[in-house]
C-alpha atoms as a PDB file:
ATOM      1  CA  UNK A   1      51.016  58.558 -71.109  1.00  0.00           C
ATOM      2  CA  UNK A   2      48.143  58.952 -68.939  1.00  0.00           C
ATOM      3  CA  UNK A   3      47.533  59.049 -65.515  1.00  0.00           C
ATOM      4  CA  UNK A   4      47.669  55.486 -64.008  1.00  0.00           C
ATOM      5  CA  UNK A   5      44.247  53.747 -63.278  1.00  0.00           C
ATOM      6  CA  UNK A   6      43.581  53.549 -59.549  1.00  0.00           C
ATOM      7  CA  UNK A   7      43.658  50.211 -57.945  1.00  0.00           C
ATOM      8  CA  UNK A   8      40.459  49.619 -56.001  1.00  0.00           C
ATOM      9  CA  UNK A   9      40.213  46.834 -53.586  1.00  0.00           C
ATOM     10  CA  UNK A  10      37.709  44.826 -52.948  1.00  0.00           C
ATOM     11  CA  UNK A  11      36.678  41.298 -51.385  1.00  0.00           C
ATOM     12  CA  UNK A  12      33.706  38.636 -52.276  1.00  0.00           C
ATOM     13  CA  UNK A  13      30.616  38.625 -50.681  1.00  0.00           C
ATOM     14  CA  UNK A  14      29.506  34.907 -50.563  1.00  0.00           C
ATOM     15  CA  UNK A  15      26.167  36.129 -49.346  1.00  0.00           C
ATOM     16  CA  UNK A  16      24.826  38.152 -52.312  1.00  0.00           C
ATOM     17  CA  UNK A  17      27.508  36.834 -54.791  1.00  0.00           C
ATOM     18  CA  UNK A  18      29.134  40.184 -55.094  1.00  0.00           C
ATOM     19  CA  UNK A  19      32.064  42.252 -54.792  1.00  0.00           C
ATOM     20  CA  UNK A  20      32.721  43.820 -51.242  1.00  0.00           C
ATOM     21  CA  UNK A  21      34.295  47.168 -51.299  1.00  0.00           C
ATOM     22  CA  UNK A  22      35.518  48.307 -47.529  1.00  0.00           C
ATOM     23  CA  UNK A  23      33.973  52.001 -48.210  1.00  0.00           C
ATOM     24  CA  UNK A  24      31.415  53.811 -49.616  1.00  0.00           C
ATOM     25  CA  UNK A  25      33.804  56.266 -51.394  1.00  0.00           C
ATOM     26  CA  UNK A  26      35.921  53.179 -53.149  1.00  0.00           C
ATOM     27  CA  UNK A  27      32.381  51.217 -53.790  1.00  0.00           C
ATOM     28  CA  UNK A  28      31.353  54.582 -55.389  1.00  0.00           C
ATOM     29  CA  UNK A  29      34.710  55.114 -57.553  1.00  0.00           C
ATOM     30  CA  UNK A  30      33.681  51.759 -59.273  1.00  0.00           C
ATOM     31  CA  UNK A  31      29.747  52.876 -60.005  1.00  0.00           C
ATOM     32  CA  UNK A  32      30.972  54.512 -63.272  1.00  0.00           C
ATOM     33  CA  UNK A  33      32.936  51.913 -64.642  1.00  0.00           C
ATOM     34  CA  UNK A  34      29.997  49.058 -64.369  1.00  0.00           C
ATOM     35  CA  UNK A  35      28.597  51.360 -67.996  1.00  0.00           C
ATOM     36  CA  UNK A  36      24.842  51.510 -66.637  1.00  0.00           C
ATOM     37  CA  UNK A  37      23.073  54.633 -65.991  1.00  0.00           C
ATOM     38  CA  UNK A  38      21.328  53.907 -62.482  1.00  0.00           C
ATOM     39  CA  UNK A  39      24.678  52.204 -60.497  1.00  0.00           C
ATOM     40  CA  UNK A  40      24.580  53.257 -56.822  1.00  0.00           C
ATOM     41  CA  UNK A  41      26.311  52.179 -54.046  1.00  0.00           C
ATOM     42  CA  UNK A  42      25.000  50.797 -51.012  1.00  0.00           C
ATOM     43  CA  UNK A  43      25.514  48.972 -47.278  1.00  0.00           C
ATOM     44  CA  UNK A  44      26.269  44.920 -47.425  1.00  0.00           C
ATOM     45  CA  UNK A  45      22.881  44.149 -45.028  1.00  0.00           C
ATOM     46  CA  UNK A  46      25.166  41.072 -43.966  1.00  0.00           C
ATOM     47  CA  UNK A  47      29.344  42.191 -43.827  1.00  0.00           C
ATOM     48  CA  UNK A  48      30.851  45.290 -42.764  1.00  0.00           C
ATOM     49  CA  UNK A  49      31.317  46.930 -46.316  1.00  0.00           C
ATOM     50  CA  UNK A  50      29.493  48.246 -49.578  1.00  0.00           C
ATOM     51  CA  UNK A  51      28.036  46.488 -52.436  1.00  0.00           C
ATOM     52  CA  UNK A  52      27.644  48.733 -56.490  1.00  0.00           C
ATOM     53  CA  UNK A  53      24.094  47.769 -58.281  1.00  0.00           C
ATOM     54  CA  UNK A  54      20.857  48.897 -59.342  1.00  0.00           C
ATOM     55  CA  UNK A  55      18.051  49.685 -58.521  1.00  0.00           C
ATOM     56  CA  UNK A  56      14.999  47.440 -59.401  1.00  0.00           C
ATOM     57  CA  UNK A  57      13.248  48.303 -62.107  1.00  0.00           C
ATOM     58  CA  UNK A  58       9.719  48.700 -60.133  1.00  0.00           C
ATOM     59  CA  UNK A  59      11.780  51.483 -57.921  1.00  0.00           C
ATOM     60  CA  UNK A  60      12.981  52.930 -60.868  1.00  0.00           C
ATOM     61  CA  UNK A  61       9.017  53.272 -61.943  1.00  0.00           C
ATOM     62  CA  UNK A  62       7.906  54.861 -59.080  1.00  0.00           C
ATOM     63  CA  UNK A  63       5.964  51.729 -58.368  1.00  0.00           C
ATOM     64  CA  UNK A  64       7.323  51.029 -55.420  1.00  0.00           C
ATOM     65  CA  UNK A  65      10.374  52.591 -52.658  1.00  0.00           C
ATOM     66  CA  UNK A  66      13.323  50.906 -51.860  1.00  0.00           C
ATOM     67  CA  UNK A  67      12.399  50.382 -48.336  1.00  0.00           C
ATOM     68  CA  UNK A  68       9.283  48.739 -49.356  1.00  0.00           C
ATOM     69  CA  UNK A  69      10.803  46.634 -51.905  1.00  0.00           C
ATOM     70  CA  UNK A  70      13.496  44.890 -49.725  1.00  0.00           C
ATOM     71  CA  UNK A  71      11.906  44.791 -46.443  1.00  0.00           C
ATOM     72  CA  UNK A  72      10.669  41.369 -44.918  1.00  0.00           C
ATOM     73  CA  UNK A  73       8.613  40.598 -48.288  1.00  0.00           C
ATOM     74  CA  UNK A  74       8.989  36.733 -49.527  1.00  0.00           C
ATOM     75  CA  UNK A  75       7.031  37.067 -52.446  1.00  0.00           C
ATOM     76  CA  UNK A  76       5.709  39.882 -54.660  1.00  0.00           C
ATOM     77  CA  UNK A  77       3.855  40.237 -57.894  1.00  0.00           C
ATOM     78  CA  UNK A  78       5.562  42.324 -60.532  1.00  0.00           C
ATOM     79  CA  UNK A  79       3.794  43.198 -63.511  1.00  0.00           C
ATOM     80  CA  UNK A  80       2.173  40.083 -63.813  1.00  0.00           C
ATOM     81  CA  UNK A  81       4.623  37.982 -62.580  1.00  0.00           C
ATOM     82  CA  UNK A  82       4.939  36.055 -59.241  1.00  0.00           C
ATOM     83  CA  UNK A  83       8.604  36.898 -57.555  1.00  0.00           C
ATOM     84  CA  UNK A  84       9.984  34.744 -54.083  1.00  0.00           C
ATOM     85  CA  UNK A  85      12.482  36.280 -51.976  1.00  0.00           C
ATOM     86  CA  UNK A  86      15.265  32.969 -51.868  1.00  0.00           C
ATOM     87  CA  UNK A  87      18.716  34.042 -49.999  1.00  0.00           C
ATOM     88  CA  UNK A  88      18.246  37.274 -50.141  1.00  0.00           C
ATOM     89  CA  UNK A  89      17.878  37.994 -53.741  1.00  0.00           C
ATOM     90  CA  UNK A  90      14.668  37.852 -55.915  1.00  0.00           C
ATOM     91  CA  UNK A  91      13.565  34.735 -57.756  1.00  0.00           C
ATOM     92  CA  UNK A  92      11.251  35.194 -60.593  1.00  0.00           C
ATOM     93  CA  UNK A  93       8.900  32.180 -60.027  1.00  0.00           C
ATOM     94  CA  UNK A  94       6.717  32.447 -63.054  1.00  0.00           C
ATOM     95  CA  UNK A  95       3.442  34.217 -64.376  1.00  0.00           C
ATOM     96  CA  UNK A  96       0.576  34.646 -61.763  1.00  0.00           C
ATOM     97  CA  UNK A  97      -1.851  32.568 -63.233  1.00  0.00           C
ATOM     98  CA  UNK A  98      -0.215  29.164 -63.442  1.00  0.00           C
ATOM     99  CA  UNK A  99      -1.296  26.777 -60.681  1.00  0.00           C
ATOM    100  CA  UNK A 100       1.349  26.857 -58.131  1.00  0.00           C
ATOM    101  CA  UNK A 101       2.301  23.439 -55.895  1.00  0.00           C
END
């Protein structure tokens, strides 16, 4: 038998819709097991505790720094596509050149 898996805990974030972990170091021990290359943990910008995700795909290009793509922004364009900022998570709103009312 193997060694037995290690019990992580964790608690919902109603916010974001995601799992709370109290610590970076047990947010981090669950990075591997979500099977993407790119997982990082990171601060909960609303509760004490840490959040496990990805970066966005326009950080990953180089087009664009973290700090830069969360901060104070409500809408962005995005390779041709017109993104709104809606409880603190990014909304894809639709293609740039329809009419918008």
């Amino acid at each position: 038998m193997g060694a037995p898996a290690r019990f992580v805990s964790y608690m919902a974030c109603h916010t974001h819709g995601k799992r709370l972990y109290p610590s970076r170091k047990e947010a981090r021990r669950c990075e591997d097991r979500i099977g993407h290359a790119g997982a990082r943990a990171y601060r909960c910008d609303v509760l004490d505790g840490w959040h496990v995700g990805h970066l966005p795909s326009a950080v990953r290009e180089g087009v664009e720094d973290a700090a830069g793509f969360y901060g104070g922004v409500v809408e962005r364009v995005y390779d041709g596509v017109l993104w709104r900022r809606v409880g603190g998570r990014w909304v894809r709103v639709g293609p740039v050149d329809e009419p918008r009312g």
